[in-house]
PDB file of N, CA and C in Angstrom:
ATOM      1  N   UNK A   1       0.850  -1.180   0.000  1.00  0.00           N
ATOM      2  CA  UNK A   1       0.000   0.000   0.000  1.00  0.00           C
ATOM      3  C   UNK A   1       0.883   1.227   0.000  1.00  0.00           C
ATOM      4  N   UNK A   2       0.530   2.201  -0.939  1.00  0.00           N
ATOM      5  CA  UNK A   2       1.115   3.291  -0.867  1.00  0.00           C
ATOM      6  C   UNK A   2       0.142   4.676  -1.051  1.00  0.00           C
ATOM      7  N   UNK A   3       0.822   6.024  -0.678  1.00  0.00           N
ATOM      8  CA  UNK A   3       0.133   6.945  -0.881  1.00  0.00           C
ATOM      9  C   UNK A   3       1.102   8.383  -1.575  1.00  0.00           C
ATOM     10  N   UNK A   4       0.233   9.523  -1.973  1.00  0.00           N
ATOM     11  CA  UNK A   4       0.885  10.216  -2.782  1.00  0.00           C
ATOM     12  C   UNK A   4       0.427  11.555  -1.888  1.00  0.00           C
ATOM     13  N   UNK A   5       1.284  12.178  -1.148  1.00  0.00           N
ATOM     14  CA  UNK A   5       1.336  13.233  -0.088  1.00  0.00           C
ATOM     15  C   UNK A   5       2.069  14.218  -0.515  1.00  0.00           C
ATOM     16  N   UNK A   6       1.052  15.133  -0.112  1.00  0.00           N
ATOM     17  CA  UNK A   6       1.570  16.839  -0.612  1.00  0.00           C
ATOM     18  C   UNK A   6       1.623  17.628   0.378  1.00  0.00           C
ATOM     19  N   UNK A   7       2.917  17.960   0.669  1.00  0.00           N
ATOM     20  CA  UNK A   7       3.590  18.741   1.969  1.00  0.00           C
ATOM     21  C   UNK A   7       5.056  19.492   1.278  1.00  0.00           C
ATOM     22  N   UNK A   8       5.099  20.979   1.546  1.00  0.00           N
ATOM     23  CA  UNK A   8       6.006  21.870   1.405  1.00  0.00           C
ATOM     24  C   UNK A   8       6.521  22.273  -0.199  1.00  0.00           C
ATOM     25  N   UNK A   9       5.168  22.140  -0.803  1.00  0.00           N
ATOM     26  CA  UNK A   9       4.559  22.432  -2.006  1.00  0.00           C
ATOM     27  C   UNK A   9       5.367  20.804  -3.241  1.00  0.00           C
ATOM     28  N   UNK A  10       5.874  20.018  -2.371  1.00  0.00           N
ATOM     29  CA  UNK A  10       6.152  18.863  -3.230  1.00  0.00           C
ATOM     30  C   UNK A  10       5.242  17.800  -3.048  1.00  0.00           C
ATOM     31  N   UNK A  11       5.245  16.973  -3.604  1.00  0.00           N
ATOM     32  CA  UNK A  11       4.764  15.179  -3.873  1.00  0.00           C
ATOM     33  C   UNK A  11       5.599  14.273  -3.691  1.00  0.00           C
ATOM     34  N   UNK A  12       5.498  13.498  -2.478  1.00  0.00           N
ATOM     35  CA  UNK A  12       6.102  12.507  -2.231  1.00  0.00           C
ATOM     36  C   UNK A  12       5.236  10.751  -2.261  1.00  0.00           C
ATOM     37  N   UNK A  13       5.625   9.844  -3.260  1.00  0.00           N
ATOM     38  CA  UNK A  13       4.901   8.879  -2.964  1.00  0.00           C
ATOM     39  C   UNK A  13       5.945   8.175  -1.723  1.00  0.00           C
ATOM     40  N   UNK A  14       4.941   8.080  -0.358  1.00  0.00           N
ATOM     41  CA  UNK A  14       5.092   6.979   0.714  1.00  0.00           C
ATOM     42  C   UNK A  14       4.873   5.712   0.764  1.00  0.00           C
ATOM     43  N   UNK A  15       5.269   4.635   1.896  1.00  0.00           N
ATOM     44  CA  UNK A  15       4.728   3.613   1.848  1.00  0.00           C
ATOM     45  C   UNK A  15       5.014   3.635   3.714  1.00  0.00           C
ATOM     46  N   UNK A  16       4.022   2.767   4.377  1.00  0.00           N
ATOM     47  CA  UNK A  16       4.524   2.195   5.467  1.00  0.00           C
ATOM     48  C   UNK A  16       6.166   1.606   5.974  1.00  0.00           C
ATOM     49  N   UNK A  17       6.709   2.439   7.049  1.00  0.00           N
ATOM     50  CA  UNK A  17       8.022   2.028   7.373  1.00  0.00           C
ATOM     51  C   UNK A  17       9.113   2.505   6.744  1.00  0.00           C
ATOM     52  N   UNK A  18       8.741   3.906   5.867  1.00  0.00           N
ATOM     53  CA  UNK A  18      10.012   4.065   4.819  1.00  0.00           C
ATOM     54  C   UNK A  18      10.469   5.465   5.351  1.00  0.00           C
ATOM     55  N   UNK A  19      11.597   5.804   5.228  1.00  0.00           N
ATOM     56  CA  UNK A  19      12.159   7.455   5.917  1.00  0.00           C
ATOM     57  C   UNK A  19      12.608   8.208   4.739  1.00  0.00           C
ATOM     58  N   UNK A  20      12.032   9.398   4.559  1.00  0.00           N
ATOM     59  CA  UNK A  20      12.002  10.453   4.074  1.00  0.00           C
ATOM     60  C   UNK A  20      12.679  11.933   4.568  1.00  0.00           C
ATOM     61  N   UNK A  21      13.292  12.592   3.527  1.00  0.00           N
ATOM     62  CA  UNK A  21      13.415  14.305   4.222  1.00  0.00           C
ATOM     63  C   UNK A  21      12.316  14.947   3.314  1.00  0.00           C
ATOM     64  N   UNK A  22      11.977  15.933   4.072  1.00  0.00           N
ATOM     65  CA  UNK A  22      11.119  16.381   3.293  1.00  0.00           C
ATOM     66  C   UNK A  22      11.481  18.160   3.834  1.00  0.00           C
ATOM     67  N   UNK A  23      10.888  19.069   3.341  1.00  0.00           N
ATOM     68  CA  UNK A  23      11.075  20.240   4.090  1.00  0.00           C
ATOM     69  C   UNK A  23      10.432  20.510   5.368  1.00  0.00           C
ATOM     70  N   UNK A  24      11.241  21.629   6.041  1.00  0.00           N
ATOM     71  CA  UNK A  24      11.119  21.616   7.063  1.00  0.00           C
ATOM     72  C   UNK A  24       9.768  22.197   7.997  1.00  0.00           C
ATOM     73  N   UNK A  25       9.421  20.691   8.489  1.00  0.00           N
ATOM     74  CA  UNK A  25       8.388  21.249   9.475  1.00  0.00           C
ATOM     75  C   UNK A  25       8.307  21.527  11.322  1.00  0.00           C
ATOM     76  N   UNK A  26       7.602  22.061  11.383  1.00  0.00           N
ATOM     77  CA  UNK A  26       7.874  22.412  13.091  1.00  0.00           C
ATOM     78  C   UNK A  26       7.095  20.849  13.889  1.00  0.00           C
ATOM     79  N   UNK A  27       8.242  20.869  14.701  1.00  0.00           N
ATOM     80  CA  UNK A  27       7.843  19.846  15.695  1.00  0.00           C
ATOM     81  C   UNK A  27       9.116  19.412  16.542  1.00  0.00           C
ATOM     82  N   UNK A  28       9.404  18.112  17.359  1.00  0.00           N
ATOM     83  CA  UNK A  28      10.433  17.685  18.180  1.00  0.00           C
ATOM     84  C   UNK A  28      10.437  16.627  17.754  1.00  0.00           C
ATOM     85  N   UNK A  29      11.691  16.120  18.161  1.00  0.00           N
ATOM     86  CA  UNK A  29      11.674  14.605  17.569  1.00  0.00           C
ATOM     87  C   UNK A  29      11.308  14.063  17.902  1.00  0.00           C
ATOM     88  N   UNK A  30      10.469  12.761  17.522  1.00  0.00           N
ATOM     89  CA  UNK A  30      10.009  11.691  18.233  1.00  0.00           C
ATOM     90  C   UNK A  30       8.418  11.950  18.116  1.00  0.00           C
ATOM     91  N   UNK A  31       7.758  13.322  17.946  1.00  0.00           N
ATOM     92  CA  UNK A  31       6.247  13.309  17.813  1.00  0.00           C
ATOM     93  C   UNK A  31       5.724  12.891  16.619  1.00  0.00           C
ATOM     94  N   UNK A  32       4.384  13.170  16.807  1.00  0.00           N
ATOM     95  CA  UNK A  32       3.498  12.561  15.641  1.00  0.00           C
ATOM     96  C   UNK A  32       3.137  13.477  14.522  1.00  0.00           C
ATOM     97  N   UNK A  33       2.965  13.040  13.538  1.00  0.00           N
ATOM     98  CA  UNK A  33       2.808  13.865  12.355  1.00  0.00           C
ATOM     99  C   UNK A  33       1.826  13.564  11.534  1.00  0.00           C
ATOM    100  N   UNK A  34       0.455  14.442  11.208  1.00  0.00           N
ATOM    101  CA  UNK A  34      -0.333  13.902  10.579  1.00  0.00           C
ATOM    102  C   UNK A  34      -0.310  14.824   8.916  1.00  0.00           C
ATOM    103  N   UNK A  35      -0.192  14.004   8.099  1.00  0.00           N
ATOM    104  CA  UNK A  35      -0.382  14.353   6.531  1.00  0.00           C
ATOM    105  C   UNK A  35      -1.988  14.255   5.665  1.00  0.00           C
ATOM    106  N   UNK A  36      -2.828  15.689   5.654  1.00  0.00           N
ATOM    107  CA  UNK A  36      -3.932  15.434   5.080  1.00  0.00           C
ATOM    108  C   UNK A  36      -4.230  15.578   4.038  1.00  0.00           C
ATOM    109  N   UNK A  37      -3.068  16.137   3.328  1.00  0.00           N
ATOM    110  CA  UNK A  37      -3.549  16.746   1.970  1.00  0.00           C
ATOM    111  C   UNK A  37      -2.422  15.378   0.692  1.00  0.00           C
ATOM    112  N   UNK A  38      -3.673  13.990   1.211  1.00  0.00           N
ATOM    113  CA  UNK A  38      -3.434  13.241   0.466  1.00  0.00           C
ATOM    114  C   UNK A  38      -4.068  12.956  -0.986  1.00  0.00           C
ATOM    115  N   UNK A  39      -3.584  12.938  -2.218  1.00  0.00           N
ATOM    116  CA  UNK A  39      -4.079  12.647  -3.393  1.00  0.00           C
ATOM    117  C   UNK A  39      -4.172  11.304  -3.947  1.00  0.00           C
ATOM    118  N   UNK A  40      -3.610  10.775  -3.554  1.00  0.00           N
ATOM    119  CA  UNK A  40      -3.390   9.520  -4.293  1.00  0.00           C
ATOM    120  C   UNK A  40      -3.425   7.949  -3.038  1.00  0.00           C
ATOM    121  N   UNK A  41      -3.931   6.908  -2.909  1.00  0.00           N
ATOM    122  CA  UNK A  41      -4.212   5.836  -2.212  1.00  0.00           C
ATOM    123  C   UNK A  41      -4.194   4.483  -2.934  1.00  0.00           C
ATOM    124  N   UNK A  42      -3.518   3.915  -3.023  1.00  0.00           N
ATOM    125  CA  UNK A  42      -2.959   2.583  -4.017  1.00  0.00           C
ATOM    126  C   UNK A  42      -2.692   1.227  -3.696  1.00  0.00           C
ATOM    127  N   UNK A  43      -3.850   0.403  -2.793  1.00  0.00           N
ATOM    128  CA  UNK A  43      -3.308  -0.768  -2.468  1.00  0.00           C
ATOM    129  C   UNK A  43      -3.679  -1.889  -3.194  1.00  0.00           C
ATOM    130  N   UNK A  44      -2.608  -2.472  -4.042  1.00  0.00           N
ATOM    131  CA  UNK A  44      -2.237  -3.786  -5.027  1.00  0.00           C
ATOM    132  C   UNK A  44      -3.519  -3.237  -5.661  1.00  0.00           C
ATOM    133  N   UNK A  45      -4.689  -4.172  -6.570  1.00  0.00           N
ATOM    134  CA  UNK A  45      -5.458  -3.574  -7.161  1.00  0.00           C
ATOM    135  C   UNK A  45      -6.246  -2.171  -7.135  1.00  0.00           C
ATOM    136  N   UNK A  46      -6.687  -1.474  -5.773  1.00  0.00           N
ATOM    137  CA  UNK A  46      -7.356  -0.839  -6.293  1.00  0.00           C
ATOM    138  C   UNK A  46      -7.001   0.894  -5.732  1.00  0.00           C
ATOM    139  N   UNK A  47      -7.498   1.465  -6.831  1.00  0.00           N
ATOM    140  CA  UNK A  47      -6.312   2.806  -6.675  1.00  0.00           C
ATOM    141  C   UNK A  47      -7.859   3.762  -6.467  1.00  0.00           C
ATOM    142  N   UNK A  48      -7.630   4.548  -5.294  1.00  0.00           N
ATOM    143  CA  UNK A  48      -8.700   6.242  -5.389  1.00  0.00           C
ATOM    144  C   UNK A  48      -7.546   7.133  -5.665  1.00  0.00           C
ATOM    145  N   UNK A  49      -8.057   7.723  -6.663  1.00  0.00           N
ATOM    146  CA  UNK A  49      -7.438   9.128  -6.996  1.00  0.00           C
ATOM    147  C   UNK A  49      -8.571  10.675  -6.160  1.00  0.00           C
ATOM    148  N   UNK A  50      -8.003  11.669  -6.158  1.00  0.00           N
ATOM    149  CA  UNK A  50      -8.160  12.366  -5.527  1.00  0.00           C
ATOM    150  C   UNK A  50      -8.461  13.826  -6.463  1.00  0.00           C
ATOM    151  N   UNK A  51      -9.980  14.504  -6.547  1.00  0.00           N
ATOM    152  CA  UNK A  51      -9.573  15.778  -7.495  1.00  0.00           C
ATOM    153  C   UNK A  51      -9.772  16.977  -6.672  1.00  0.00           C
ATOM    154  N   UNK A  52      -8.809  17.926  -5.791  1.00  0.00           N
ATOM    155  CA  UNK A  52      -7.628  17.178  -5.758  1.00  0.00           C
ATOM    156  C   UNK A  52      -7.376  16.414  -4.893  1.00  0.00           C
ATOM    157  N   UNK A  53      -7.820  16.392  -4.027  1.00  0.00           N
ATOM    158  CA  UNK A  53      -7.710  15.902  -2.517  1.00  0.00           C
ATOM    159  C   UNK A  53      -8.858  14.785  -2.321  1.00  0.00           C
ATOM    160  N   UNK A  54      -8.090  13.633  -1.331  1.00  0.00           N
ATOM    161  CA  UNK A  54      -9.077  12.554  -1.061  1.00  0.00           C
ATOM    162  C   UNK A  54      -9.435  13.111   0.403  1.00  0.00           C
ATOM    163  N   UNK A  55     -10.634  12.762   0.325  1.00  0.00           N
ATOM    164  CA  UNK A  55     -11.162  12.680   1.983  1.00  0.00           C
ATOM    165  C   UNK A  55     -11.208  11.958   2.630  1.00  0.00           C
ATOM    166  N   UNK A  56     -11.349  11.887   3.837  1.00  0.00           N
ATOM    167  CA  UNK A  56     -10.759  10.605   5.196  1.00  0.00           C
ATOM    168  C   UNK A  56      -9.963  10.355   4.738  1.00  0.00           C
ATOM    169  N   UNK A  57      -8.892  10.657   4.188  1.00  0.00           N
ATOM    170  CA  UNK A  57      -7.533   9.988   3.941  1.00  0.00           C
ATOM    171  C   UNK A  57      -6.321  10.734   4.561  1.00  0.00           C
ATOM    172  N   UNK A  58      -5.489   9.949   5.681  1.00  0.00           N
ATOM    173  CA  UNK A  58      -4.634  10.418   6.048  1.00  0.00           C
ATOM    174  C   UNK A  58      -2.962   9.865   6.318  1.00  0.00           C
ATOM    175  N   UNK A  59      -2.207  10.220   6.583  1.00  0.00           N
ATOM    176  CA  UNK A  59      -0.857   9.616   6.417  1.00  0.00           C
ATOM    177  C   UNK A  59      -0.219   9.928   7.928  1.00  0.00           C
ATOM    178  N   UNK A  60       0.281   8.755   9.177  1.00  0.00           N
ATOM    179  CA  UNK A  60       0.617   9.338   9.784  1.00  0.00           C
ATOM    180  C   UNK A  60       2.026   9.046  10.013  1.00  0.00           C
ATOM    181  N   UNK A  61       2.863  10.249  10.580  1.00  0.00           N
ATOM    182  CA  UNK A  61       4.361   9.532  10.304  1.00  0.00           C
ATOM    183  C   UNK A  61       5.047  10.600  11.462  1.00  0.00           C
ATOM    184  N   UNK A  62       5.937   9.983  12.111  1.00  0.00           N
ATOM    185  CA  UNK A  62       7.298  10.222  12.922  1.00  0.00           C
ATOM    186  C   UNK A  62       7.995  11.592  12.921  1.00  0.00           C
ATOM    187  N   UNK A  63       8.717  12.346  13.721  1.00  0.00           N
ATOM    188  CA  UNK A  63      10.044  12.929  13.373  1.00  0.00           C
ATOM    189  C   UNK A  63      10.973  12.749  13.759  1.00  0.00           C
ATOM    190  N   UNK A  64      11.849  11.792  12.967  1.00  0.00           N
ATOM    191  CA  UNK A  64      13.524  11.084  13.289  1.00  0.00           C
ATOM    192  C   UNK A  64      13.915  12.486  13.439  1.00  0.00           C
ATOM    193  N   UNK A  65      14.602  13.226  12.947  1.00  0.00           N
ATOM    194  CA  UNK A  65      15.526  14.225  12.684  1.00  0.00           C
ATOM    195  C   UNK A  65      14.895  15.602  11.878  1.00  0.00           C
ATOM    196  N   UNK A  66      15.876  16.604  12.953  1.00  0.00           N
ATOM    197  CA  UNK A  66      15.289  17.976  12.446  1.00  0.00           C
ATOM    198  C   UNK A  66      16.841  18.370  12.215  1.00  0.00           C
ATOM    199  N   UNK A  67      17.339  18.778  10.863  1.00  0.00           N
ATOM    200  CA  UNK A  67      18.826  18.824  11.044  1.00  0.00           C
ATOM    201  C   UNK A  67      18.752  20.146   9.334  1.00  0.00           C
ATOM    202  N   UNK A  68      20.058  20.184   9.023  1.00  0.00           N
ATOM    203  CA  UNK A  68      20.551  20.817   7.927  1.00  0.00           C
ATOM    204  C   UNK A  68      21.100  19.934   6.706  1.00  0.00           C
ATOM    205  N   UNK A  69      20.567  20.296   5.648  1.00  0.00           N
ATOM    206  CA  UNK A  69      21.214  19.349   4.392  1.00  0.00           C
ATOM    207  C   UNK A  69      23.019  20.104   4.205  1.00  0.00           C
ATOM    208  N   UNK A  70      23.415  19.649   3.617  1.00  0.00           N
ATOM    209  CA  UNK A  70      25.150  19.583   2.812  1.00  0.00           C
ATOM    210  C   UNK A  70      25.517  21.476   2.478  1.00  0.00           C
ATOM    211  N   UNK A  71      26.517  21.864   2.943  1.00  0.00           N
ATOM    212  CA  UNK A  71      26.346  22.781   2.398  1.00  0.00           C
ATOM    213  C   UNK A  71      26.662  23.288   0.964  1.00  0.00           C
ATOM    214  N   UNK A  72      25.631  23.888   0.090  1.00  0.00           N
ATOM    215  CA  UNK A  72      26.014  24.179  -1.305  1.00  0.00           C
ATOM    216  C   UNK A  72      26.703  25.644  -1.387  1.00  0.00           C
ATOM    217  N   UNK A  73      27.499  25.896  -2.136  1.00  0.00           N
ATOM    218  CA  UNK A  73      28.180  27.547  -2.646  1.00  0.00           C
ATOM    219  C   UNK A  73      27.699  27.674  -3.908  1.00  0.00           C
ATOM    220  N   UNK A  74      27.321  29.230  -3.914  1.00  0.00           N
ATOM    221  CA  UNK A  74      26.407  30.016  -4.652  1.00  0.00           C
ATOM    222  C   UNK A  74      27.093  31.059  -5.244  1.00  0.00           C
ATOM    223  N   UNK A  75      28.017  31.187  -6.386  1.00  0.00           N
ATOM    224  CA  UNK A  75      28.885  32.021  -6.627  1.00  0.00           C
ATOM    225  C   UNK A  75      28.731  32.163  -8.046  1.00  0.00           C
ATOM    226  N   UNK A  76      28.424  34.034  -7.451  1.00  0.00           N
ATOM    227  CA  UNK A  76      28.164  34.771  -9.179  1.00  0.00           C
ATOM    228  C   UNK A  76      29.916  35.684  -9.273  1.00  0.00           C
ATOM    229  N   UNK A  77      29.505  35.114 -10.671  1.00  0.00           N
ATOM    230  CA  UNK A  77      30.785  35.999 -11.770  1.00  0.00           C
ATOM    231  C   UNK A  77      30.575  36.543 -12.835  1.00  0.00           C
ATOM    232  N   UNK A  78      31.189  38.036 -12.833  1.00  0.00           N
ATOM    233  CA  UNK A  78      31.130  38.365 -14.607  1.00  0.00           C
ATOM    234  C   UNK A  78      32.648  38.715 -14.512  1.00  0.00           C
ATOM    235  N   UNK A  79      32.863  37.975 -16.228  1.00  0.00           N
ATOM    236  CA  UNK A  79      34.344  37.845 -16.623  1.00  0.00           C
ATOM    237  C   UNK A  79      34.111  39.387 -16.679  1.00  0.00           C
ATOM    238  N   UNK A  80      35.625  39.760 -16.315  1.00  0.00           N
ATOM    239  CA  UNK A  80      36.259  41.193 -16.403  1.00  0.00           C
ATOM    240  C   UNK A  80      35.647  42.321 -16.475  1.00  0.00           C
ATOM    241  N   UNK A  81      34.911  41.954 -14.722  1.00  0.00           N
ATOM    242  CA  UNK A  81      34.541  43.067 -14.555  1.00  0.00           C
ATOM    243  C   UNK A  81      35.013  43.607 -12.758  1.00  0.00           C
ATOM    244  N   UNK A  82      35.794  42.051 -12.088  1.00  0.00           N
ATOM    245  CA  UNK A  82      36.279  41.822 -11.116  1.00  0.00           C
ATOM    246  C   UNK A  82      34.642  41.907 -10.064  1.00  0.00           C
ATOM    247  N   UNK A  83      33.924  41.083 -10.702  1.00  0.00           N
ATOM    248  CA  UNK A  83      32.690  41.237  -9.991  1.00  0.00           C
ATOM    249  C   UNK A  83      32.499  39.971  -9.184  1.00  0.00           C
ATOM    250  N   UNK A  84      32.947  39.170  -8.142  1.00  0.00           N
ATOM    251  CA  UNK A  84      32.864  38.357  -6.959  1.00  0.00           C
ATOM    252  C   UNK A  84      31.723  37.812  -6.212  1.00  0.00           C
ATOM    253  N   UNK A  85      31.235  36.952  -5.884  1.00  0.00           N
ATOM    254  CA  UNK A  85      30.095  36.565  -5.077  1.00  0.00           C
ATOM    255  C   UNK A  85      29.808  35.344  -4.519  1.00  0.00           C
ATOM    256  N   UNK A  86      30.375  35.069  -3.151  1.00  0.00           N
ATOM    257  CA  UNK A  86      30.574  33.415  -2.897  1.00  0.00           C
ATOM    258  C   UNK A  86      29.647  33.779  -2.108  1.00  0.00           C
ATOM    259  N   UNK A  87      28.613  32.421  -1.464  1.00  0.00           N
ATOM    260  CA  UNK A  87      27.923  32.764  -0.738  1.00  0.00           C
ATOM    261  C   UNK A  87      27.258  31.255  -0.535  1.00  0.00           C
ATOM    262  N   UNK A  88      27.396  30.502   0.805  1.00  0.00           N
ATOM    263  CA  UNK A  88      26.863  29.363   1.214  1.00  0.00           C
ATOM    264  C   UNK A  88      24.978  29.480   2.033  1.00  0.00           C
ATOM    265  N   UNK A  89      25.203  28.357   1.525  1.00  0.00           N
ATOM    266  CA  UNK A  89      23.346  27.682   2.106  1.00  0.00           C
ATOM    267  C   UNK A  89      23.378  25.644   2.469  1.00  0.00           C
ATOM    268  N   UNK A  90      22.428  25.898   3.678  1.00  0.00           N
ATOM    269  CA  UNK A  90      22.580  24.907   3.765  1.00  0.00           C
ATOM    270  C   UNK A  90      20.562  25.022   4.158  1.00  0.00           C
ATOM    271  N   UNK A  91      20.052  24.100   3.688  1.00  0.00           N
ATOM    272  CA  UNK A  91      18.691  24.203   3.519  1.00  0.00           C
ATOM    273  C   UNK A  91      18.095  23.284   4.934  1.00  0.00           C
ATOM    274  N   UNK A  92      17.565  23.986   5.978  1.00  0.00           N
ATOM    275  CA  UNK A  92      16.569  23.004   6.826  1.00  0.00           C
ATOM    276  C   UNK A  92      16.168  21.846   6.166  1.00  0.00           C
ATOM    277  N   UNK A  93      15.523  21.359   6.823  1.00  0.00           N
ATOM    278  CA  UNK A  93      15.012  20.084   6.318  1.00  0.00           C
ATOM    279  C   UNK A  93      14.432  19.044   8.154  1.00  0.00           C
ATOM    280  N   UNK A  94      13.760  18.013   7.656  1.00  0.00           N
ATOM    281  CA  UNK A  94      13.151  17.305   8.754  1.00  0.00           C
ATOM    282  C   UNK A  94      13.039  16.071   8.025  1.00  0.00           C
ATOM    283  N   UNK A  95      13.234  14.692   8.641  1.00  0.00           N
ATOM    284  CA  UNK A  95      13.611  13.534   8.247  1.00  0.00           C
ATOM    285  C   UNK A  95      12.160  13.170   8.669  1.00  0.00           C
ATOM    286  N   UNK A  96      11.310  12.053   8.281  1.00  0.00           N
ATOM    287  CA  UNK A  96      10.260  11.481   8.600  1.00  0.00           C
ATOM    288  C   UNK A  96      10.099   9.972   8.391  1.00  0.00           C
ATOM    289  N   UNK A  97       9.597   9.235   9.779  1.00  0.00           N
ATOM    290  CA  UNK A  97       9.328   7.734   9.098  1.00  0.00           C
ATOM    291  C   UNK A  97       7.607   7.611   8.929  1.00  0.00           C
ATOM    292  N   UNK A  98       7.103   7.026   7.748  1.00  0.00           N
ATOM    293  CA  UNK A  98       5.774   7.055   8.228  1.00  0.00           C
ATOM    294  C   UNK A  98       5.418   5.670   8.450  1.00  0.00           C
ATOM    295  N   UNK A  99       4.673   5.833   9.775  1.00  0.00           N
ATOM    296  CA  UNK A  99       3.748   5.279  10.643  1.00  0.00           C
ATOM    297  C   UNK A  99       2.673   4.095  10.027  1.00  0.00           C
ATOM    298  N   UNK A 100       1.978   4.994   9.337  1.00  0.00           N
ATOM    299  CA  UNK A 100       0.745   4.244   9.068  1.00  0.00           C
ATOM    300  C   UNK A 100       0.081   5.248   7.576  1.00  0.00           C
ATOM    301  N   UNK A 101      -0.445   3.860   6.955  1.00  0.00           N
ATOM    302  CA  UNK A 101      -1.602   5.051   5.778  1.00  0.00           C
ATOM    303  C   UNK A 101      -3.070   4.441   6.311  1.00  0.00           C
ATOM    304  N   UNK A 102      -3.886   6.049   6.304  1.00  0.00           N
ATOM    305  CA  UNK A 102      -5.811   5.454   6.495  1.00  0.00           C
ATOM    306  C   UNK A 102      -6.331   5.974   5.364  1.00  0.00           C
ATOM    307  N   UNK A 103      -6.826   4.727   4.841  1.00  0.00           N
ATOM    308  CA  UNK A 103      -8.003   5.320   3.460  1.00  0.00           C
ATOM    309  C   UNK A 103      -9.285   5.533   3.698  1.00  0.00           C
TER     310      UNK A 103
END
């Protein structure tokens, strides 16, 4: 069984027991997390789609980790003009296991 969850303007298809980052949401580790703005519900034969959103359908899942992704450098140049621009990011983020899917 799987589901197709829309949180932090992306789509993630889930399944029971699987860990995810997703962007960052508020909470502590270890609480509960409920996902409602599910579209999609898929177990072995039979699939509800959602326009857009299914109802009674929810996703519930974990927070392993509230941490920072890798840091990337962001550096603008124009040839010969001695114009310079380094500049790091490292993007929040929140790790999730989910719990359970309800159709």
């Amino acid at each position: 069984m799987y589901a197709v969850v829309n949180t932090g303007g992306k789509q993630y298809k889930v399944q029971k027991g699987e860990t995810l980052r997703i962007e960052k949401i508020p909470g502590e580790v270890g609480s509960q997390v409920t996902f409602d703005k599910v579209l999609m519900v898929a177990d072995g034969e039979n699939v509800r789609l959602g326009q857009p959103l299914l109802e009674k359908a929810a996703v519930m899942a974990s927070i392993v980790e509230q941490d920072k992704a890798k840091k990337i450098l962001v550096f603008k140049y124009k040839r010969r003009k001695r114009y310079r621009r380094k500049q790091g990011h490292r993007q929040p983020y929140t790790a999730i296991r989910i719990d359970g899917i309800e159709a």
